[in-house]
PDB file of N, CA and C in Angstrom:
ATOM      1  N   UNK A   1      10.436   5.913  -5.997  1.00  0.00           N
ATOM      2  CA  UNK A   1      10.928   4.728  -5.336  1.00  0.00           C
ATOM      3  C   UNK A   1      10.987   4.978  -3.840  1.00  0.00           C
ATOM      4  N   UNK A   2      10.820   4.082  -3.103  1.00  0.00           N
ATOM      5  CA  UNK A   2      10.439   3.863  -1.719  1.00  0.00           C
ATOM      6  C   UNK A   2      12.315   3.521  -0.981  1.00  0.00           C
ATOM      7  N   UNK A   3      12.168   4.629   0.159  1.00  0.00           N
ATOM      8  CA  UNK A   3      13.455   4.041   0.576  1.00  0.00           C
ATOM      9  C   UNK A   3      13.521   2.990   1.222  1.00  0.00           C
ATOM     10  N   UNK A   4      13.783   3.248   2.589  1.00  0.00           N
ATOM     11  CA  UNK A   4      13.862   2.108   3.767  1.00  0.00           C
ATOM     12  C   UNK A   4      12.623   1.434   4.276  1.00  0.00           C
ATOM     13  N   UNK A   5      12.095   0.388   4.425  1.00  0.00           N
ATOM     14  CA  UNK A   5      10.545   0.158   5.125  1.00  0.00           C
ATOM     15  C   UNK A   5      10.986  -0.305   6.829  1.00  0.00           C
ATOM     16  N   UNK A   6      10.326   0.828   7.535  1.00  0.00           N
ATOM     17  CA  UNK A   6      10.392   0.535   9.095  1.00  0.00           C
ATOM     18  C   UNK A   6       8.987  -0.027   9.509  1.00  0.00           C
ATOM     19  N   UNK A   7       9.039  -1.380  10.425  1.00  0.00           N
ATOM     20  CA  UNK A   7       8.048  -1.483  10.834  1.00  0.00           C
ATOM     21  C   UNK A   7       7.446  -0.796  12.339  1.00  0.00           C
ATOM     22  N   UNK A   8       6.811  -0.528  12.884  1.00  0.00           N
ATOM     23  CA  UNK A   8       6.116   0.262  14.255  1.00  0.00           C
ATOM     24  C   UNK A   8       4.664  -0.224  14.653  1.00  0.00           C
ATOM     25  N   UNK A   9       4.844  -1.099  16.094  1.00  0.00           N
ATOM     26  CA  UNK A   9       3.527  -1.034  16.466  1.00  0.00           C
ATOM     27  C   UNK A   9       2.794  -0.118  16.492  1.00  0.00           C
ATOM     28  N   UNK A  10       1.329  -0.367  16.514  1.00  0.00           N
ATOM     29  CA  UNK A  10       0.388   0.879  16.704  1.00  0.00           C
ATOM     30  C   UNK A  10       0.876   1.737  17.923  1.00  0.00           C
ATOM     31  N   UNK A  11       1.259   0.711  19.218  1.00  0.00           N
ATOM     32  CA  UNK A  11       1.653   2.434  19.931  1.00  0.00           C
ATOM     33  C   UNK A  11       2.479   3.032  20.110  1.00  0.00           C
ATOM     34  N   UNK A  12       3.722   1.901  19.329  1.00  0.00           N
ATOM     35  CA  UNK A  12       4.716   2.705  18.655  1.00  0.00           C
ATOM     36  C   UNK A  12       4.564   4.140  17.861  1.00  0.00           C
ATOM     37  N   UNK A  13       3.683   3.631  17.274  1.00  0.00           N
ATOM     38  CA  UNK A  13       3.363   5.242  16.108  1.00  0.00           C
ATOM     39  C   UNK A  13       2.459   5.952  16.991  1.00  0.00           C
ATOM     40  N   UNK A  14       2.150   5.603  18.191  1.00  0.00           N
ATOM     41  CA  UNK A  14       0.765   6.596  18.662  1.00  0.00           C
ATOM     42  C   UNK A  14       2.234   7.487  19.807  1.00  0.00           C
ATOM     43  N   UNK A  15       2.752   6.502  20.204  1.00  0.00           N
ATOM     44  CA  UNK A  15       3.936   7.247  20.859  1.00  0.00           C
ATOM     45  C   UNK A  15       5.098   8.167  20.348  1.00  0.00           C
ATOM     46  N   UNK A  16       5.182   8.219  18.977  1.00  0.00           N
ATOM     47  CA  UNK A  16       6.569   8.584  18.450  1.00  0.00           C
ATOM     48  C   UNK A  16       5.773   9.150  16.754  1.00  0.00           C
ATOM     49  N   UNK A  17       4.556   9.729  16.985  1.00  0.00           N
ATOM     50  CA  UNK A  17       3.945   9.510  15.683  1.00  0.00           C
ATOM     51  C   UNK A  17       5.234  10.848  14.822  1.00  0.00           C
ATOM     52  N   UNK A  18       6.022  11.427  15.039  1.00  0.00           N
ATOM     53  CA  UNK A  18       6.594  12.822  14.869  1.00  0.00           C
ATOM     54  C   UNK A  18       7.902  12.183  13.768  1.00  0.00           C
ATOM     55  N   UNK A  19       8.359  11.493  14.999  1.00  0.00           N
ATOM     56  CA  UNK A  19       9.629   9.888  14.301  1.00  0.00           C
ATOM     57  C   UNK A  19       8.978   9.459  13.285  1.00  0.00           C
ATOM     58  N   UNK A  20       8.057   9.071  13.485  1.00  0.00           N
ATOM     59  CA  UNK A  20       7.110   8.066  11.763  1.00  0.00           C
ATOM     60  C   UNK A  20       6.894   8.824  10.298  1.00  0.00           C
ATOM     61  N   UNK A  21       6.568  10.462  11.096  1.00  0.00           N
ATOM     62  CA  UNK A  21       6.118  10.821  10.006  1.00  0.00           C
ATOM     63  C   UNK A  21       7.766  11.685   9.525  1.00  0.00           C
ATOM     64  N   UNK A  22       8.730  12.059  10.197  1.00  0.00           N
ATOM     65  CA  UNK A  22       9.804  12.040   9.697  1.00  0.00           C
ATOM     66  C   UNK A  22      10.290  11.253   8.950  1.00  0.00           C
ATOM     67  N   UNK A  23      10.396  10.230   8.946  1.00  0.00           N
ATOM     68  CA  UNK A  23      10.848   9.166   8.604  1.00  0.00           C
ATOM     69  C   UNK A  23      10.348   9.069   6.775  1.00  0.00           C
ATOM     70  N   UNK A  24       8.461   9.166   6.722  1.00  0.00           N
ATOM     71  CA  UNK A  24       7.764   8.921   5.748  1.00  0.00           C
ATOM     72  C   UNK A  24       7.915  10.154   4.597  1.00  0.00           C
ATOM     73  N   UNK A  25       8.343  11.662   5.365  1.00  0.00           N
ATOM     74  CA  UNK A  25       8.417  12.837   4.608  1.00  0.00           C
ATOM     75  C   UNK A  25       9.825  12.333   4.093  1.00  0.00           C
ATOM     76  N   UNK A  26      10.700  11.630   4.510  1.00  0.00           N
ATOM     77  CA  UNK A  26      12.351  11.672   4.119  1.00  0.00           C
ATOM     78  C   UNK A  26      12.665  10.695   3.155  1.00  0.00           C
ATOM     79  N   UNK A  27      11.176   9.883   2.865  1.00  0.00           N
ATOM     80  CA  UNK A  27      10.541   8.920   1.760  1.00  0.00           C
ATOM     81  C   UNK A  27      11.002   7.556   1.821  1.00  0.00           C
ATOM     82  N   UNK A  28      10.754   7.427   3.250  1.00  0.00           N
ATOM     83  CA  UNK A  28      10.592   5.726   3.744  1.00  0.00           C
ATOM     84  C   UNK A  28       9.005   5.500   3.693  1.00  0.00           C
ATOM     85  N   UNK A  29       8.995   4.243   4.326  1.00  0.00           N
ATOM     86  CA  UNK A  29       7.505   3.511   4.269  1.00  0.00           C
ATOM     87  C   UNK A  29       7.362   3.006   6.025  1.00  0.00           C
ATOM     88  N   UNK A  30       6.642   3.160   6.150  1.00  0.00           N
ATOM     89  CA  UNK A  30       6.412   2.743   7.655  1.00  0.00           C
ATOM     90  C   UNK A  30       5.199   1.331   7.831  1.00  0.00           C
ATOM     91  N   UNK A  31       5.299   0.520   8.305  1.00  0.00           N
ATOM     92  CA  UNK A  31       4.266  -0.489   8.388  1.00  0.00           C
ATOM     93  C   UNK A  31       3.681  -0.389   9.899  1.00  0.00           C
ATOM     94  N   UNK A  32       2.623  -0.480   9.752  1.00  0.00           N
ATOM     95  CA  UNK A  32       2.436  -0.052  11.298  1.00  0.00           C
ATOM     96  C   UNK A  32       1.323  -2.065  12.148  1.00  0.00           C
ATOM     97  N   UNK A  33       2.212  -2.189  12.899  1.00  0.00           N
ATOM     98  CA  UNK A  33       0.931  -3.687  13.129  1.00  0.00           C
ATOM     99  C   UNK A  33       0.474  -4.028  14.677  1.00  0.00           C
ATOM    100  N   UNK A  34      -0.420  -4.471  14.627  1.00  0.00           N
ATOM    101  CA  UNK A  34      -1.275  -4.199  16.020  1.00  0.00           C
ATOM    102  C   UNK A  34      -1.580  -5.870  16.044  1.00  0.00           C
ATOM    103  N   UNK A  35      -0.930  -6.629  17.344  1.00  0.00           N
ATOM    104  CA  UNK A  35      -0.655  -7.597  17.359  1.00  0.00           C
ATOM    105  C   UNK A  35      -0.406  -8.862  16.563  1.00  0.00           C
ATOM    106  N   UNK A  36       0.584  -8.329  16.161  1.00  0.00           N
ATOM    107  CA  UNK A  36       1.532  -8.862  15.063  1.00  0.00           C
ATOM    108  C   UNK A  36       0.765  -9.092  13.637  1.00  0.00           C
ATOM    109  N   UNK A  37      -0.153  -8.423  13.333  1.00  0.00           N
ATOM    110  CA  UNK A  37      -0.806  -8.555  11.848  1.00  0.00           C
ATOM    111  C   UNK A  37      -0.266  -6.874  11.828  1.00  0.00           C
ATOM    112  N   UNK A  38       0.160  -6.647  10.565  1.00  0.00           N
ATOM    113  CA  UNK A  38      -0.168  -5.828   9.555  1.00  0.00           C
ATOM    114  C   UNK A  38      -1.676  -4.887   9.576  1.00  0.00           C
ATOM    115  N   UNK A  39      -1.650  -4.082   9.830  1.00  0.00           N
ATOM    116  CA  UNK A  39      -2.895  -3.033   9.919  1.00  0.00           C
ATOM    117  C   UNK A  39      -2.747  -1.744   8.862  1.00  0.00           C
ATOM    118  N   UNK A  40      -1.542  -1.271   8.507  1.00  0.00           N
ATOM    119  CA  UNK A  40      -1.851  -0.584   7.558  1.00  0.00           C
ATOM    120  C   UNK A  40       0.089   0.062   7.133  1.00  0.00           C
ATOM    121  N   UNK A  41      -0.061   0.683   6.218  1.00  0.00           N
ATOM    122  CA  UNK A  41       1.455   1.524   5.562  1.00  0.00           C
ATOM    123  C   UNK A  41       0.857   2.817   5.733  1.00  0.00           C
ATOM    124  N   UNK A  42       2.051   3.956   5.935  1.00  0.00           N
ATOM    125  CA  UNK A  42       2.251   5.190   5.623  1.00  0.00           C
ATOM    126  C   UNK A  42       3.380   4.914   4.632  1.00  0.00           C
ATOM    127  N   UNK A  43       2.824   5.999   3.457  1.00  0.00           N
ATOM    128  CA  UNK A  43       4.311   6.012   2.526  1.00  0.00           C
ATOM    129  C   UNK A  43       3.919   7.610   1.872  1.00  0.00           C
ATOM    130  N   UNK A  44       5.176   7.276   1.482  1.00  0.00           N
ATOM    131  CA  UNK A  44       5.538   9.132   0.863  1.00  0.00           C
ATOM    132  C   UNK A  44       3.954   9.241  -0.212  1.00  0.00           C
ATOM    133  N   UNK A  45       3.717  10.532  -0.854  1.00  0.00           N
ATOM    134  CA  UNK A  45       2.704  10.999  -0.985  1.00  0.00           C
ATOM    135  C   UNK A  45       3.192  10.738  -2.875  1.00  0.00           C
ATOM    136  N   UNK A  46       4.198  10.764  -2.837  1.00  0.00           N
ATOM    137  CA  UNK A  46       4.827  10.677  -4.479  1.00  0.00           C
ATOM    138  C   UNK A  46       4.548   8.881  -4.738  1.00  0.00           C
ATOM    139  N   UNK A  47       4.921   8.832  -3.740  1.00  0.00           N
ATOM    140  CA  UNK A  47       4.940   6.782  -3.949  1.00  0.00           C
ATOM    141  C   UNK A  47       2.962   6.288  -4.161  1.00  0.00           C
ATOM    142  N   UNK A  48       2.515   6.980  -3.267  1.00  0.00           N
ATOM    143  CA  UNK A  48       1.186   6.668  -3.259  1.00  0.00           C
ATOM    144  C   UNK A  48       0.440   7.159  -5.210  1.00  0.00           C
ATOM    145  N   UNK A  49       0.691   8.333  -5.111  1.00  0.00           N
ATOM    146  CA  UNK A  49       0.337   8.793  -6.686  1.00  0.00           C
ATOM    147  C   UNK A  49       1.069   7.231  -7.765  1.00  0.00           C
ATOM    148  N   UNK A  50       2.483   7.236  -7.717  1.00  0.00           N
ATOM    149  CA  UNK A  50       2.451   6.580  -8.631  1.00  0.00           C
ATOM    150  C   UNK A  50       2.482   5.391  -8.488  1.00  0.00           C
ATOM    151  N   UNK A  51       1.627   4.591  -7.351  1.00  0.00           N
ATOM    152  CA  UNK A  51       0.802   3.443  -6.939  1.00  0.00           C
ATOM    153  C   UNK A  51      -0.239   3.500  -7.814  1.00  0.00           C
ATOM    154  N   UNK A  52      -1.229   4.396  -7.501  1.00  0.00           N
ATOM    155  CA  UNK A  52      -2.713   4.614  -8.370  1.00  0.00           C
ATOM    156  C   UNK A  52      -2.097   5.125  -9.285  1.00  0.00           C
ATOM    157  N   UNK A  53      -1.787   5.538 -10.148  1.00  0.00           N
ATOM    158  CA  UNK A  53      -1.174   5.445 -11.711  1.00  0.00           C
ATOM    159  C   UNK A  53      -0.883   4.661 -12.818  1.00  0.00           C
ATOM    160  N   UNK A  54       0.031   3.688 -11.915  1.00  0.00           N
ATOM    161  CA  UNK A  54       0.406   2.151 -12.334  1.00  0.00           C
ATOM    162  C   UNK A  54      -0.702   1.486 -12.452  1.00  0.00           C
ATOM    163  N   UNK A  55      -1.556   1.411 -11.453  1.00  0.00           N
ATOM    164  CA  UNK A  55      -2.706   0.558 -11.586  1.00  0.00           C
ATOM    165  C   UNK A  55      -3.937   0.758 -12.049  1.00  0.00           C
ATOM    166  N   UNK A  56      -3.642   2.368 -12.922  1.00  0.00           N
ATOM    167  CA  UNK A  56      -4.710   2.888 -13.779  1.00  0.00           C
ATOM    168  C   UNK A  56      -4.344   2.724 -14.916  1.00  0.00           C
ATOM    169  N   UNK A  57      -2.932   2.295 -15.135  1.00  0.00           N
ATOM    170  CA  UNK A  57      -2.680   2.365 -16.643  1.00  0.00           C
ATOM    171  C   UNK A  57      -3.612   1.799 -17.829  1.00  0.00           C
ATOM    172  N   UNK A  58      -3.472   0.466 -17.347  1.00  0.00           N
ATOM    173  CA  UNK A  58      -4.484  -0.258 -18.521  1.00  0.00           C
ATOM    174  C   UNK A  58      -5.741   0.271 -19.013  1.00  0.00           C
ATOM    175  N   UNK A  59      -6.407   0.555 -17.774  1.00  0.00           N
ATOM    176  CA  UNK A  59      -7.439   1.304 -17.747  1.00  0.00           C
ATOM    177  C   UNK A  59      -7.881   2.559 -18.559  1.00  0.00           C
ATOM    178  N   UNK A  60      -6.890   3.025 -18.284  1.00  0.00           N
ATOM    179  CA  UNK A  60      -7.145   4.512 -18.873  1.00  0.00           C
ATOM    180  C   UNK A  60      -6.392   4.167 -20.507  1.00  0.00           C
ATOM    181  N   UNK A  61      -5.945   3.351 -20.452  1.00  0.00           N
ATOM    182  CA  UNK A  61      -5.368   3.188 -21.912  1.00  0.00           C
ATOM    183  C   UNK A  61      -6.591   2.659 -23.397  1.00  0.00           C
ATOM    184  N   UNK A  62      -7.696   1.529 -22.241  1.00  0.00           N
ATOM    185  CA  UNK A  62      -8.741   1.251 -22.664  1.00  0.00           C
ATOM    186  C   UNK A  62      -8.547  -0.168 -23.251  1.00  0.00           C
ATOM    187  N   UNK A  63      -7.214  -0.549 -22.818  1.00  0.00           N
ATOM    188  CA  UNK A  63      -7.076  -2.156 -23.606  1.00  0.00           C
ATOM    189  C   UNK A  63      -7.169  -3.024 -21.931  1.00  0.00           C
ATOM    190  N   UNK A  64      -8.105  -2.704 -20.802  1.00  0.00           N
ATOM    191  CA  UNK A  64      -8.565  -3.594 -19.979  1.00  0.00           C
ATOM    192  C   UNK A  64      -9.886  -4.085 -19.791  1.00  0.00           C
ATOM    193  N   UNK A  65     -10.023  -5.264 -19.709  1.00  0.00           N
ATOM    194  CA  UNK A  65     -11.230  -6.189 -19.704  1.00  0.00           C
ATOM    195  C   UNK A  65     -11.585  -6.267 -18.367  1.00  0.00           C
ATOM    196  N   UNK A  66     -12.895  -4.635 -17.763  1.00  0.00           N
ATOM    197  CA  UNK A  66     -12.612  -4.381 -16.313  1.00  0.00           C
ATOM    198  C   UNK A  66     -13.455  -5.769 -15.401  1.00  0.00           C
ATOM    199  N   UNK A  67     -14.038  -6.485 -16.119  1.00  0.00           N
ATOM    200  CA  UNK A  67     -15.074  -7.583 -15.438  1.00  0.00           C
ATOM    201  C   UNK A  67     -13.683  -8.676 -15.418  1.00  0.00           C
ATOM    202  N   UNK A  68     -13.152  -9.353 -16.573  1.00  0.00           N
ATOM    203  CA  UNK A  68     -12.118 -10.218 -16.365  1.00  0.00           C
ATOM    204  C   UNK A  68     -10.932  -9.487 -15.177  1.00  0.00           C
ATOM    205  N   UNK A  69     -10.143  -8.466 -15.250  1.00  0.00           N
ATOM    206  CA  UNK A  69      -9.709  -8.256 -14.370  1.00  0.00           C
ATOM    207  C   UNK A  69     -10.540  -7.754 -12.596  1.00  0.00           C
ATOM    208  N   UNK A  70     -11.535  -8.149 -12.837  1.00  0.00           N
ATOM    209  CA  UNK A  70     -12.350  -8.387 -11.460  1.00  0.00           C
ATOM    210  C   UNK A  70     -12.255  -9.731 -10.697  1.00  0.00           C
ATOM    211  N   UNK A  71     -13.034 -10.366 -11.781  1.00  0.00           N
ATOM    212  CA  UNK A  71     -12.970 -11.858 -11.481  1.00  0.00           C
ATOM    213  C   UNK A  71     -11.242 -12.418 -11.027  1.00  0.00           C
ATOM    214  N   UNK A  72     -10.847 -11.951 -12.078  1.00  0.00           N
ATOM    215  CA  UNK A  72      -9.123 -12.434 -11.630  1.00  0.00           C
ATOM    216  C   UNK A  72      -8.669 -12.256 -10.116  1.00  0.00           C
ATOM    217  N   UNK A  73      -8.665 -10.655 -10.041  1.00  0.00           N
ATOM    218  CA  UNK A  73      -8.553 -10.205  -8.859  1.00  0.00           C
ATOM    219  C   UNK A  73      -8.883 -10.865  -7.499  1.00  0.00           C
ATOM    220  N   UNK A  74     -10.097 -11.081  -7.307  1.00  0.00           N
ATOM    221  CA  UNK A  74     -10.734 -12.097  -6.829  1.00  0.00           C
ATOM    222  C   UNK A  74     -10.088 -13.354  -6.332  1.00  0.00           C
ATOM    223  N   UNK A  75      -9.881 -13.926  -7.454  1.00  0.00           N
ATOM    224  CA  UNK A  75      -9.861 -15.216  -7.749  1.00  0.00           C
ATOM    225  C   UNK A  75      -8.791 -15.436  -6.754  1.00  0.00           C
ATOM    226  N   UNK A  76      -6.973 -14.485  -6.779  1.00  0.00           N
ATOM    227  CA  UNK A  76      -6.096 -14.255  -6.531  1.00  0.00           C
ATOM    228  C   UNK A  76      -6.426 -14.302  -5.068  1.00  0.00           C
ATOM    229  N   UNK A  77      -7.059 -13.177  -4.230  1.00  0.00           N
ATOM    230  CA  UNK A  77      -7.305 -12.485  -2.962  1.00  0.00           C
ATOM    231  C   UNK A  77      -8.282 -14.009  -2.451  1.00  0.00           C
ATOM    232  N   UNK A  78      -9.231 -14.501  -3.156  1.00  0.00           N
ATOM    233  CA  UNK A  78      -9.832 -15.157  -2.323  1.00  0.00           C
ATOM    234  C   UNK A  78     -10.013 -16.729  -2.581  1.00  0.00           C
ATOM    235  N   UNK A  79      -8.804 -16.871  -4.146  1.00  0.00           N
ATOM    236  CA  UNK A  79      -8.813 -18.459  -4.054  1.00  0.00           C
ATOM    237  C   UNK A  79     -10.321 -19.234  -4.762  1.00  0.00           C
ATOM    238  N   UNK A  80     -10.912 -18.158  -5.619  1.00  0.00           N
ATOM    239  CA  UNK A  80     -12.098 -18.822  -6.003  1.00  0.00           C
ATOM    240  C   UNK A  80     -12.272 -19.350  -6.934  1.00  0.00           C
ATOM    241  N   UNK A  81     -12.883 -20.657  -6.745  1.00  0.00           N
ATOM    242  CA  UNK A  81     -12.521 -21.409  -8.059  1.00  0.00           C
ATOM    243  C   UNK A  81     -14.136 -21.468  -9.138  1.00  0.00           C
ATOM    244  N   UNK A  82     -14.245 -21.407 -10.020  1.00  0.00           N
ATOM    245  CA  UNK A  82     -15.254 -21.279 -11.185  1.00  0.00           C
ATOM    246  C   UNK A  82     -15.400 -22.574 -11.086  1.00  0.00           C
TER     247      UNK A  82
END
């Protein structure tokens, strides 16, 4: 589980990158955004594993339909209609 989420401009983190990554080892999340969009997260290295885990489950379990959950995916991110 993810502690605190701090957000930091890019040169926020290019200035203080030492603060950020303290912050991310002590198992916060950092958002980092470069004129006011969102550009990317740092997060703890435990949080990231059981990110890709979660979202391998089905998968690796073998009860996912990897073309339907494509299309879905999709559909979600870009609104596409069949």
């Amino acid at each position: 589980m993810i502690g605190t989420t701090e957000t930091a401009t890019a040169t926020e983190m290019q200035n203080n990158f030492g603060r950020y990554l303290a912050l991310v080892q002590g198992g916060n999340e950092v958002i980092v955004t470069r004129n006011g969009k969102e550009v990317g997260r740092f997060i703890p290295r435990a949080a990231a594993v059981s990110y890709l885990t979660d979202s391998l489950t089905g998968i690796l379990k073998g009860d996912t339909d990897i073309d339907h959950a494509k299309k879905e995916r999709l559909r979600e991110k870009y609104e596409v209609v069949d």
